[in-house]
N, C-alpha and C. Protein backbone atom coordinates (compact mmCIF):
# COMPACT_ATOMS: atom_id res chain seq x y z
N UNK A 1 129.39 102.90 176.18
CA UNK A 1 130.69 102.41 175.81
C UNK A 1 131.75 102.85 176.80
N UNK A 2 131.58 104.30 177.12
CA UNK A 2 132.57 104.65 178.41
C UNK A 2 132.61 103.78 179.40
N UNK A 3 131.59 103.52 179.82
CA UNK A 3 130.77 102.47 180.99
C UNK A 3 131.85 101.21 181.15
N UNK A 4 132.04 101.21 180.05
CA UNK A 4 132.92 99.58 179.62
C UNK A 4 134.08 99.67 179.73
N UNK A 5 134.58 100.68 179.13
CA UNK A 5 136.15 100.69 179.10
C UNK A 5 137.11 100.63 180.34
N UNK A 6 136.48 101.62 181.22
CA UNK A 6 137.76 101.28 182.25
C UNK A 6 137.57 99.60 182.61
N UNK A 7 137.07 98.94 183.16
CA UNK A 7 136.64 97.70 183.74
C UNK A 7 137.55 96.24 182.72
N UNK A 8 137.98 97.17 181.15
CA UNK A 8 138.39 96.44 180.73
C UNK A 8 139.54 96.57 180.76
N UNK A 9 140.06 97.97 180.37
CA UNK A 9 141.46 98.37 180.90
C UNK A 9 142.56 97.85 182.02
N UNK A 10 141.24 97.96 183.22
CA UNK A 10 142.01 97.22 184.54
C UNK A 10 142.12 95.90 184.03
N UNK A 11 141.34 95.36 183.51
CA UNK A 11 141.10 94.11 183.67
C UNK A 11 142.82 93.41 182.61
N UNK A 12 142.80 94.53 181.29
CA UNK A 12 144.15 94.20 180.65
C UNK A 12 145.52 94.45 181.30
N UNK A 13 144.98 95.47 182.27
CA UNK A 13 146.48 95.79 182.84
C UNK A 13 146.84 94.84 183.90
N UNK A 14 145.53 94.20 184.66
CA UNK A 14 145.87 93.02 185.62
C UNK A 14 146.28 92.32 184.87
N UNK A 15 145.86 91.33 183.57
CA UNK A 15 146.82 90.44 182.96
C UNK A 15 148.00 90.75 182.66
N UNK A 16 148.21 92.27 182.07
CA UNK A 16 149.88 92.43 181.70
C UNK A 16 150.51 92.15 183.07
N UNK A 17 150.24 92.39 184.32
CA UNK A 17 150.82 92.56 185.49
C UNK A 17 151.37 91.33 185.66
N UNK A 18 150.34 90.24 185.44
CA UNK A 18 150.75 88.72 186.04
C UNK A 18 151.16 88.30 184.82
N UNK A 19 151.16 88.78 183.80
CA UNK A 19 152.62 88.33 182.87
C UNK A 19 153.81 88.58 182.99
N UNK A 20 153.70 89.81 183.65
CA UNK A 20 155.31 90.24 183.72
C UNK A 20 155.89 89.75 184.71
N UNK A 21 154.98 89.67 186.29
CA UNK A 21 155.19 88.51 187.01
C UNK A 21 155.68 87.14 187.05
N UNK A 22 155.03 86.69 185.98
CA UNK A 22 155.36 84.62 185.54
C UNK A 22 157.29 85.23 184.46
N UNK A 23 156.78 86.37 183.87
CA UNK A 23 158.32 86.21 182.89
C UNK A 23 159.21 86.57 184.24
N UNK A 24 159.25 87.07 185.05
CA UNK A 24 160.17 87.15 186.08
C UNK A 24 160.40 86.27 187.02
N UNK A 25 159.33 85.29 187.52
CA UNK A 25 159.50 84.55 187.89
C UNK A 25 160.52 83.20 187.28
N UNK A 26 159.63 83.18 186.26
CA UNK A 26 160.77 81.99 185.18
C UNK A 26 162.09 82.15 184.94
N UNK A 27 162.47 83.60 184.84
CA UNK A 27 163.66 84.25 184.38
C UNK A 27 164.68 84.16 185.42
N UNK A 28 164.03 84.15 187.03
CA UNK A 28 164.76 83.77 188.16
C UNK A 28 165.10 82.22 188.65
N UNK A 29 164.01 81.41 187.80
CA UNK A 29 164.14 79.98 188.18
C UNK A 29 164.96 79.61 186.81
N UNK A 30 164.84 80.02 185.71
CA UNK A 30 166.00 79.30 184.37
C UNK A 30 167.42 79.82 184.59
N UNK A 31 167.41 80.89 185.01
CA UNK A 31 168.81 81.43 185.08
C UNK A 31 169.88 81.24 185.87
N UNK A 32 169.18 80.23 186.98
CA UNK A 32 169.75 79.67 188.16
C UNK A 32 170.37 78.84 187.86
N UNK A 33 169.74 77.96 187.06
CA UNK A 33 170.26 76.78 186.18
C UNK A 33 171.01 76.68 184.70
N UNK A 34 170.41 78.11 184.44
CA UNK A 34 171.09 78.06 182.81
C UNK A 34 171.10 79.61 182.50
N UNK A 35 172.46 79.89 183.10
CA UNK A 35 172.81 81.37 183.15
C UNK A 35 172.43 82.69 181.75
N UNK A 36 172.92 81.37 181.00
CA UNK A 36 172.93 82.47 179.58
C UNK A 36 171.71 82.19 178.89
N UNK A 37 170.48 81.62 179.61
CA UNK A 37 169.11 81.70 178.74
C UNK A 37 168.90 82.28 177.79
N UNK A 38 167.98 82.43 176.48
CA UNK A 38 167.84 83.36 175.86
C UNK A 38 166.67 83.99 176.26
N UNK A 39 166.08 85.07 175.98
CA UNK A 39 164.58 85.49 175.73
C UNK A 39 163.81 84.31 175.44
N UNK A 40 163.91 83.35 173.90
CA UNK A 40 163.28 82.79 173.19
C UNK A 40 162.61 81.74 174.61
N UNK A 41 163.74 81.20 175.25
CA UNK A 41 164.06 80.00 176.33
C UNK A 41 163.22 80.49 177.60
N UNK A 42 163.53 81.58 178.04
CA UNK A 42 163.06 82.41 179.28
C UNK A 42 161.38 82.52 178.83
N UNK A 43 160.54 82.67 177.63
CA UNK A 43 159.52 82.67 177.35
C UNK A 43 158.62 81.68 177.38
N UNK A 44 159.40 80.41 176.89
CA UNK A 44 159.19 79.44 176.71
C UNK A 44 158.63 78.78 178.47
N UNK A 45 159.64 79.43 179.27
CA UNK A 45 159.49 78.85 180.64
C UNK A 45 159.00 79.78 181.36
N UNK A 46 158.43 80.84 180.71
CA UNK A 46 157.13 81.50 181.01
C UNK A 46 155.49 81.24 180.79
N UNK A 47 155.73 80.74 179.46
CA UNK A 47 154.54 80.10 178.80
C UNK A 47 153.87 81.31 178.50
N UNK A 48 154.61 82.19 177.60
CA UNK A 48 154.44 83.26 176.45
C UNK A 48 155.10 83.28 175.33
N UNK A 49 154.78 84.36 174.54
CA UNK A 49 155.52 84.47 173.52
C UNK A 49 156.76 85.51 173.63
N UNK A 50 157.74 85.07 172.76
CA UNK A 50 158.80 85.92 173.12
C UNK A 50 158.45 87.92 172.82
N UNK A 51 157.33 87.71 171.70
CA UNK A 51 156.99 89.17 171.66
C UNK A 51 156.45 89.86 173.18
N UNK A 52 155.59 88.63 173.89
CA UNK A 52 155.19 89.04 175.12
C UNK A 52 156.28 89.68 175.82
N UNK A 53 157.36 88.96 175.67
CA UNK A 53 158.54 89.69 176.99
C UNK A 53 159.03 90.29 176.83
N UNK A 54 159.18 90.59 175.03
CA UNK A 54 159.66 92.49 174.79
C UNK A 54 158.64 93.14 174.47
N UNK A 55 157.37 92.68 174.68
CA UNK A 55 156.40 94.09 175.06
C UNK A 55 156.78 94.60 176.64
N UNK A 56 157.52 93.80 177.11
CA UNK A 56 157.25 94.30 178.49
C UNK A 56 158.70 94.17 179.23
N UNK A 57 159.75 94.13 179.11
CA UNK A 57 161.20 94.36 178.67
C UNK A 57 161.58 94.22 177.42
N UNK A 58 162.42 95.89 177.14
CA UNK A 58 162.79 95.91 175.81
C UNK A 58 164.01 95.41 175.09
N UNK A 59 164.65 94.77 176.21
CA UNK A 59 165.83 94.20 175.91
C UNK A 59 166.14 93.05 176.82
N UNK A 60 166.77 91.83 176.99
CA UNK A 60 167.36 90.78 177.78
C UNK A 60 168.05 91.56 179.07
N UNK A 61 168.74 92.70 178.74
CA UNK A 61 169.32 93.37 180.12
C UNK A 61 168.35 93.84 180.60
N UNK A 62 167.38 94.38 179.78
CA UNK A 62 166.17 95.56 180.79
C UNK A 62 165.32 94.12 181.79
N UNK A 63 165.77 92.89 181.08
CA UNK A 63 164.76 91.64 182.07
C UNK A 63 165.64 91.80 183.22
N UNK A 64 166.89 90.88 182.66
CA UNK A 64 167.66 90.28 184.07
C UNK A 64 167.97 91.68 184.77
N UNK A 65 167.53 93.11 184.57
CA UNK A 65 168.05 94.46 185.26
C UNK A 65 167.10 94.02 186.08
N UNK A 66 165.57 93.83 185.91
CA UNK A 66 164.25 94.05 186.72
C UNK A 66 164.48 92.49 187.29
N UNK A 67 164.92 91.74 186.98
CA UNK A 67 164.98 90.82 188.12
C UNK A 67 165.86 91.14 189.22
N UNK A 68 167.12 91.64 189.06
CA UNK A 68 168.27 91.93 189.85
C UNK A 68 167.83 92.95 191.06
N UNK A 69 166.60 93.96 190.43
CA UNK A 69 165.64 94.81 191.22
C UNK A 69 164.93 94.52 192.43
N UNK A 70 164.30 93.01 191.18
CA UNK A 70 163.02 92.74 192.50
C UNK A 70 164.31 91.74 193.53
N UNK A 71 164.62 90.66 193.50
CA UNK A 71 165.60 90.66 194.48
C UNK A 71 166.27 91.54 195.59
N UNK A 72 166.61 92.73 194.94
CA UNK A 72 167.18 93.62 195.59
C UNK A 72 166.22 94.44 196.75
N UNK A 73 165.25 94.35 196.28
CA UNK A 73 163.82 94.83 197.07
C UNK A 73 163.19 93.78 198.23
N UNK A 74 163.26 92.42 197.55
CA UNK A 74 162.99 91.62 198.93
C UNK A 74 163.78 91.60 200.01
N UNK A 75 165.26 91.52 199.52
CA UNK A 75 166.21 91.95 200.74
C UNK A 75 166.09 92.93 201.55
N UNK A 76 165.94 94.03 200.69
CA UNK A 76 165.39 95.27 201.73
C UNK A 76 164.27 95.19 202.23
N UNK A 77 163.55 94.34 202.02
CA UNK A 77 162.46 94.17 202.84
C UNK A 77 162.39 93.67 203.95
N UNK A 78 163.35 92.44 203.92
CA UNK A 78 163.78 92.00 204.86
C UNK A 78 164.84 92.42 205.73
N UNK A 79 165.51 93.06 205.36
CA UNK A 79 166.10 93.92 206.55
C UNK A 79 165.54 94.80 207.16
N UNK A 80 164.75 95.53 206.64
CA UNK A 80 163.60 96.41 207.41
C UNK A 80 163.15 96.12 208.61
N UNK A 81 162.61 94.69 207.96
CA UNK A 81 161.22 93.97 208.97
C UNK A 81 162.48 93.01 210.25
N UNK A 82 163.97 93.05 210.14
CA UNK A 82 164.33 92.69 211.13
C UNK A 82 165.01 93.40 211.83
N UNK A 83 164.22 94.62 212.03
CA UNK A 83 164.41 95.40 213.00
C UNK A 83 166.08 95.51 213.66
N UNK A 84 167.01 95.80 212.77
CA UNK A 84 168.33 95.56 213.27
C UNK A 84 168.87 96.77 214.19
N UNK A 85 168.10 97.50 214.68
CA UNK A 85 168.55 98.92 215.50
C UNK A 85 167.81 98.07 217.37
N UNK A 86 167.16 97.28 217.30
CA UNK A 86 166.98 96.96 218.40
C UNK A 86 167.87 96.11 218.55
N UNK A 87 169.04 95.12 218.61
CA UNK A 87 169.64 94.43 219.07
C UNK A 87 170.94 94.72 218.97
N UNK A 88 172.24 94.24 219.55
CA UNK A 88 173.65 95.06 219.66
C UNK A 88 174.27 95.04 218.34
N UNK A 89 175.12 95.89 218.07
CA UNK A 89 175.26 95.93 216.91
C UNK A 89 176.23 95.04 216.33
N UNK A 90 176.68 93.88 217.09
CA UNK A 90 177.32 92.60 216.65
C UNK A 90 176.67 92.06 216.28
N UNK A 91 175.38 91.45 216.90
CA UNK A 91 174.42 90.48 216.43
C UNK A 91 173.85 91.29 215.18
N UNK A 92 173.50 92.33 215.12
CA UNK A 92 172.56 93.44 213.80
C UNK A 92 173.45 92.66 212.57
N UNK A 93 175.19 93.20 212.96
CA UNK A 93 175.87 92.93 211.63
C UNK A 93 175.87 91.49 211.20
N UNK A 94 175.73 90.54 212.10
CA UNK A 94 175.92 88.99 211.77
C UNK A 94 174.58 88.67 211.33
N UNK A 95 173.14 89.51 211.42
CA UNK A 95 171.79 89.11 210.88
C UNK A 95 171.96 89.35 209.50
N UNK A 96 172.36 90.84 209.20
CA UNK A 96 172.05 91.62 208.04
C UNK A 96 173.25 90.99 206.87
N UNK A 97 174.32 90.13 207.57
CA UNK A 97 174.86 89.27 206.66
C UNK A 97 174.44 88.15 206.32
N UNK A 98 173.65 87.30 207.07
CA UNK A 98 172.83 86.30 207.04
C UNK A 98 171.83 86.41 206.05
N UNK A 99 170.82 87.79 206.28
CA UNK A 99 169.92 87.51 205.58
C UNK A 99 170.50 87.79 203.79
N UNK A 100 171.76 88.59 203.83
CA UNK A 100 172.19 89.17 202.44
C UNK A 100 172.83 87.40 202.05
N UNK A 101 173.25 86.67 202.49
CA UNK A 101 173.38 85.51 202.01
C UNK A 101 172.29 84.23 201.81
N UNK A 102 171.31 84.49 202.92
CA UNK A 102 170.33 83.89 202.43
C UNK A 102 169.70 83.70 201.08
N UNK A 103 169.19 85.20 200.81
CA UNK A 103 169.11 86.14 199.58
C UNK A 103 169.84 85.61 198.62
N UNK A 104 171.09 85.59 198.73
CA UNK A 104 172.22 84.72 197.74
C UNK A 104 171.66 83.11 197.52
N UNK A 105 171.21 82.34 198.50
CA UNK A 105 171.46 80.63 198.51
C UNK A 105 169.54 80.52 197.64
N UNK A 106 168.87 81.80 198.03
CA UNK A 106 167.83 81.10 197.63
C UNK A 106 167.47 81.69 196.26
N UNK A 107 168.71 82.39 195.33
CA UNK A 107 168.63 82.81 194.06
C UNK A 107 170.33 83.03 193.46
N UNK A 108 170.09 81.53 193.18
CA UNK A 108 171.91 80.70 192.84
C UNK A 108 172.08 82.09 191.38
N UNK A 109 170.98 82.48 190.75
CA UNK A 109 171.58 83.28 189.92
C UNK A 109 172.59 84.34 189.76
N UNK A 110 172.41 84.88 191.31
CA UNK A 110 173.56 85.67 191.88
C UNK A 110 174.51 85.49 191.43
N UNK A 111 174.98 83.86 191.60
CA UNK A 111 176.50 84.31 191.49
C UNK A 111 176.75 83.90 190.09
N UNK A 112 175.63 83.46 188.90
CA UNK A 112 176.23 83.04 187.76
C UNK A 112 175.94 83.91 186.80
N UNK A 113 175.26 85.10 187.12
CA UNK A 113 174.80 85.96 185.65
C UNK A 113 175.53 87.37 186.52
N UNK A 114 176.09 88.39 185.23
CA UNK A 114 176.22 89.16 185.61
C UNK A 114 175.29 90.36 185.96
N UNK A 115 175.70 91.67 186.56
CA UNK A 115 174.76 92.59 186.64
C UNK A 115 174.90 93.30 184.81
N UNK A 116 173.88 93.55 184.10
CA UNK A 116 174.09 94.09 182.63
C UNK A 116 174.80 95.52 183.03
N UNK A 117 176.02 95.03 181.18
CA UNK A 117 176.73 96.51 180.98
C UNK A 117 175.87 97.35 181.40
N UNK A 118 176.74 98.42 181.69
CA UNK A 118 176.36 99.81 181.57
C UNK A 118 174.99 99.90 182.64
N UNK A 119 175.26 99.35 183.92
CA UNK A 119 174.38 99.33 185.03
C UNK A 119 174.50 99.43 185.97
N UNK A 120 175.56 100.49 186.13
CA UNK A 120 176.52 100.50 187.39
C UNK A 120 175.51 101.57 187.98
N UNK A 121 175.03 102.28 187.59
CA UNK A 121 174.05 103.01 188.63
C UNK A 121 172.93 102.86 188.87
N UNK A 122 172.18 101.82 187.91
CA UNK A 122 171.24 100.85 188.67
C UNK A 122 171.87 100.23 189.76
N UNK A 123 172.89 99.58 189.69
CA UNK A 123 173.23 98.37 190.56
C UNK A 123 173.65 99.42 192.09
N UNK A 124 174.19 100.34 191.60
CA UNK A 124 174.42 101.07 193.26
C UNK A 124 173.19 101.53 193.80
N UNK A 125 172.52 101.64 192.87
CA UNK A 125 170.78 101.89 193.52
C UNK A 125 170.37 100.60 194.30
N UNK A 126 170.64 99.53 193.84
CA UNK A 126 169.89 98.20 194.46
C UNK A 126 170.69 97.94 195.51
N UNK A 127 172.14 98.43 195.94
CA UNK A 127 172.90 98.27 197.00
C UNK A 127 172.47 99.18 198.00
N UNK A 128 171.57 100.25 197.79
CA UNK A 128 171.70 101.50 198.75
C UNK A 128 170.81 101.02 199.77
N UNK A 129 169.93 100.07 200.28
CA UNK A 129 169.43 99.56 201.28
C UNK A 129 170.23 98.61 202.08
N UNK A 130 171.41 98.26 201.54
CA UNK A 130 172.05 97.24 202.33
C UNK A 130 173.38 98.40 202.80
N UNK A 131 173.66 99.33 202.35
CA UNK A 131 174.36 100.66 202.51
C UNK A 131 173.95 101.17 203.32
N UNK A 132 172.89 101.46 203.66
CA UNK A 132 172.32 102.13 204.57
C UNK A 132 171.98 101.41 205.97
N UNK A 133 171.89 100.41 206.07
CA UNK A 133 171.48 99.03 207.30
C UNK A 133 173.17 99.35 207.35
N UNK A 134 174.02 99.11 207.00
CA UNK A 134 175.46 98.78 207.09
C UNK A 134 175.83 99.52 207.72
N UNK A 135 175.84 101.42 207.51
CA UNK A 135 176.09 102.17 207.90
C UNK A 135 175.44 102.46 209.10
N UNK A 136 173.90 102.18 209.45
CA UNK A 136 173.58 102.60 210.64
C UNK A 136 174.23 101.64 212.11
N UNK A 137 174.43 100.36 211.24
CA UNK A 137 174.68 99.26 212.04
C UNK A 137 176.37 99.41 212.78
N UNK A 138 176.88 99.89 211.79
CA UNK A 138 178.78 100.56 212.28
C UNK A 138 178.83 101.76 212.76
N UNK A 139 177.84 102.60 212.34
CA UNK A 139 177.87 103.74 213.62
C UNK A 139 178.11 103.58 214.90
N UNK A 140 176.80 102.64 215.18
CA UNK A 140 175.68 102.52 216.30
C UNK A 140 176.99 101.55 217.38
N UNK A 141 177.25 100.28 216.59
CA UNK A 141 178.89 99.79 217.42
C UNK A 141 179.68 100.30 217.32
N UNK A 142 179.95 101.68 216.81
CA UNK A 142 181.25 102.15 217.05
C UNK A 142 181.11 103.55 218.16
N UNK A 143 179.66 103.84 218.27
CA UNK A 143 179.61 104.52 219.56
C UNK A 143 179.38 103.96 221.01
N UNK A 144 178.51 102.58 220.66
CA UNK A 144 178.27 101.74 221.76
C UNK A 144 179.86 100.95 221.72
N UNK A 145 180.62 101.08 221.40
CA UNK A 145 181.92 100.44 221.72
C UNK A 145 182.55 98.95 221.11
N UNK A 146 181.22 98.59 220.70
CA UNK A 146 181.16 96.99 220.47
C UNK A 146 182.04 97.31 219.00
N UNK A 147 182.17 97.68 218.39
CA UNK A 147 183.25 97.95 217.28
C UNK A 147 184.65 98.88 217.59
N UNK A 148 186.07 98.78 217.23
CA UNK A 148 186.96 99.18 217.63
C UNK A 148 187.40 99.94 216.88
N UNK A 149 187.08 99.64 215.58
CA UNK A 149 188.00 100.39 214.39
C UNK A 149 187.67 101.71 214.54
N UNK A 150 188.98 102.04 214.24
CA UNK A 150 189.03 103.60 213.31
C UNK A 150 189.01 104.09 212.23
N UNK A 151 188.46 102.85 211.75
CA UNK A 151 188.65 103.49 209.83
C UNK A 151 187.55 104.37 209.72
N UNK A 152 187.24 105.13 208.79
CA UNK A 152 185.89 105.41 208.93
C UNK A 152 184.87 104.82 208.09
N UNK A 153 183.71 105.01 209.03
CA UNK A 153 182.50 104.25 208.66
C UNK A 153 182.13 104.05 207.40
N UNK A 154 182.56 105.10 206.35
CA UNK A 154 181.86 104.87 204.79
C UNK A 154 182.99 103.37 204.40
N UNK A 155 184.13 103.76 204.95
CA UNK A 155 185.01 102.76 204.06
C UNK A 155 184.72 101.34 204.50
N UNK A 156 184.43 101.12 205.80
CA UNK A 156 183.97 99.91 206.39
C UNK A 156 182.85 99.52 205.44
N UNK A 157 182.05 99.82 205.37
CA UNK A 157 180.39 99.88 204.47
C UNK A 157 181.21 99.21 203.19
N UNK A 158 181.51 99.41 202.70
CA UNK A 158 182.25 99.40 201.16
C UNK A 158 183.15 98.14 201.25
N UNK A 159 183.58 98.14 201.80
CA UNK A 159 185.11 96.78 202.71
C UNK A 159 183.78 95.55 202.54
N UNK A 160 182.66 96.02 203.68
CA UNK A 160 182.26 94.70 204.24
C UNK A 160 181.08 94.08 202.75
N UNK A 161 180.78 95.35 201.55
CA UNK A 161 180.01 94.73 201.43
C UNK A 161 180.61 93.65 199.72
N UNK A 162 182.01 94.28 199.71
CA UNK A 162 183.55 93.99 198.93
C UNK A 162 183.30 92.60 199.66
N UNK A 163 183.89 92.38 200.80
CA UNK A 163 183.95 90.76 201.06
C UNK A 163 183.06 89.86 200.78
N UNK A 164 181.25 90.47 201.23
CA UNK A 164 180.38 89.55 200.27
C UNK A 164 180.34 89.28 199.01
N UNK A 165 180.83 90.48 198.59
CA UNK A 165 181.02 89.84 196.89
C UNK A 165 181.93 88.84 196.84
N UNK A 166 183.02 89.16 197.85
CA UNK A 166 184.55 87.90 197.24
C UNK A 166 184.12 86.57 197.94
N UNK A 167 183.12 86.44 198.65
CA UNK A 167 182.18 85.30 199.40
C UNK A 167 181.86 84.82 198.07
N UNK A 168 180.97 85.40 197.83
CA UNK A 168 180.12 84.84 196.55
C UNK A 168 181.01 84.43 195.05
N UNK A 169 182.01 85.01 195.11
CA UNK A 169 183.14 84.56 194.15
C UNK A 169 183.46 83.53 194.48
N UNK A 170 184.30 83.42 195.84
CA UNK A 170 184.67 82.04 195.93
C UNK A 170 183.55 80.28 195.61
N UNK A 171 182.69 80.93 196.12
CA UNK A 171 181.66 79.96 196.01
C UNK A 171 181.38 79.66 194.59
N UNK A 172 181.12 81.07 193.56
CA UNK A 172 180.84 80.43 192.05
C UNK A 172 182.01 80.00 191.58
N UNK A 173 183.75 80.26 192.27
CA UNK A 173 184.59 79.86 191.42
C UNK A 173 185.09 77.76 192.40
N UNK A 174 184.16 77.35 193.09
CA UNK A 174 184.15 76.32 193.73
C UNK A 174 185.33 76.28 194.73
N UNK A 175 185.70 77.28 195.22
CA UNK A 175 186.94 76.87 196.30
C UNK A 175 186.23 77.02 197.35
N UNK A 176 185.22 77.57 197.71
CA UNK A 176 184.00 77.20 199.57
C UNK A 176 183.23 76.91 198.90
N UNK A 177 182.37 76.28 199.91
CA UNK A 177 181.10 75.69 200.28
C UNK A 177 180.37 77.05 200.39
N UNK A 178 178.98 77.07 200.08
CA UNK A 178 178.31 78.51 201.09
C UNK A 178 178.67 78.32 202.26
N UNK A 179 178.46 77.19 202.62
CA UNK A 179 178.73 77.62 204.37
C UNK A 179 180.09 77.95 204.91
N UNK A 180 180.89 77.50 204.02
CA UNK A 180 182.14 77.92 204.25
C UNK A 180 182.73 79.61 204.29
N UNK A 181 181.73 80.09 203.12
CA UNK A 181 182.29 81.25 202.65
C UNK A 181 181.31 82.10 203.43
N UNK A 182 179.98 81.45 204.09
CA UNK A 182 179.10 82.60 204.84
C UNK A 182 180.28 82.43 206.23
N UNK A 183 180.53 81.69 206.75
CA UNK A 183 181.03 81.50 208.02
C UNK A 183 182.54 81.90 207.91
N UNK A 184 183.37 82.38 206.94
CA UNK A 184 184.19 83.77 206.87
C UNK A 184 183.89 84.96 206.28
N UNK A 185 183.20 84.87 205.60
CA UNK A 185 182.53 86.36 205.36
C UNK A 185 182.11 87.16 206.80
N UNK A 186 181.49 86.20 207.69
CA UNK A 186 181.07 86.80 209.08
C UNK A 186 182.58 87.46 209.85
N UNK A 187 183.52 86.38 209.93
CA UNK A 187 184.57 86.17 210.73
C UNK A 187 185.26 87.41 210.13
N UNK A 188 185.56 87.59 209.24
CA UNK A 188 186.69 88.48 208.44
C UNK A 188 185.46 90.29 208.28
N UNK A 189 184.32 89.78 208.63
CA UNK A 189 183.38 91.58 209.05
C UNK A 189 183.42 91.52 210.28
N UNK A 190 183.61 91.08 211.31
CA UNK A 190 184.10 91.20 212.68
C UNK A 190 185.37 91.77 213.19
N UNK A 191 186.00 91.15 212.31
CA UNK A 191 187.87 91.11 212.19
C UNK A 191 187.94 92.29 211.79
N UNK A 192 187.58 92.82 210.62
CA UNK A 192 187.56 94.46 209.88
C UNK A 192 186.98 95.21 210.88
N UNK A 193 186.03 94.92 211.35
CA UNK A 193 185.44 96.17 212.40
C UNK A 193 185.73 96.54 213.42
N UNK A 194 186.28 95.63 213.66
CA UNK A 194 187.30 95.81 215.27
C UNK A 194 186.23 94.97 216.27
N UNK A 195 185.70 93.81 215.86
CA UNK A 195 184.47 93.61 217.30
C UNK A 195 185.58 92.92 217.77
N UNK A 196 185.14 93.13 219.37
CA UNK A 196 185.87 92.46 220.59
C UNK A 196 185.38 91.06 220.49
């Protein structure tokens, strides 16, 4: 009987895995479209039961928290993997805004659901990879010269990543286009930093 058990164990915990997978997945594709989903709805477009998705988030915030996560993790993934310390640190800052808006265009939920109450230190956790790319990236031009300012570097970090949010405002409140609001979001983190 020992013999048996683990083999089945894995075998339940691989299914819980790719359940919690499909409810996150769904939860990122309904919410895009229909901000205030319920559980009941989000299950439904999982193709579980709603008990399934509070066995495995215990609340609607603990979902859209772990979606807001995994998002937050592909970005950092992708800033990682684009190597932004090898190229000048004008082009670094105009990638690492690119890809943080990409990130935005290819999960419209961004700008229509909020981050859940009382998640302000989750949510500065999911910022601290784009905090940290930010910061190495305004150092690095402000010793290589390619940046002018004197403010200091933490407040720049904070400024530039303030304007992507008011990017993404404008866009959910319909006064830009994305492309409008990526192509001053760039202009107005150039302008703040002092690039020549």
């Amino acid at each position: 009987m020992s013999e048996i058990t683990p083999p089945r164990r894995r075998r339940r915990r691989a299914d819980a895995d790719r359940s919690a997978s499909e409810i996150l997945r769904a939860t990122k594709d309904l919410l895009a479209v229909q901000p205030h989903a319920s559980v009941e709805e989000i299950a439904v477009a999982a193709g579980v039961s709603r008990q399934t998705v509070y066995a495995h988030f215990k609340t609607r915030e603990a979902l859209i928290g772990a979606v807001f996560d995994e998002i937050a993790a592909e970005a950092a993934a992708q800033m990682d993997a684009a190597q932004l310390d090898r190229e000048p640190a004008v082009d670094a800052l105009l990638r690492l805004l690119d890809i943080s808006w990409r990130t935005l265009q290819r999960y419209p939920l961004l700008l229509t659901v909020s981050t859940p109450a009382g998640d302000s230190a989750a949510d500065g956790k999911r910022h601290e990879s784009v905090f940290d790319h930010l910061e190495r990236v305004l150092s690095r031009g402000r010793q290589s010269g390619e940046f002018a300012s004197d403010l200091p570097v933490p407040w720049l970090v904070t400024a530039v990543v303030t304007l992507g949010h008011a990017a993404g405002d404008e866009v959910r409140a319909g006064r830009m286009t994305p492309q409008q609001a990526s192509d001053t979001l760039a202009r107005s983190a150039l302008l703040l930093c002092g690039a020549g």
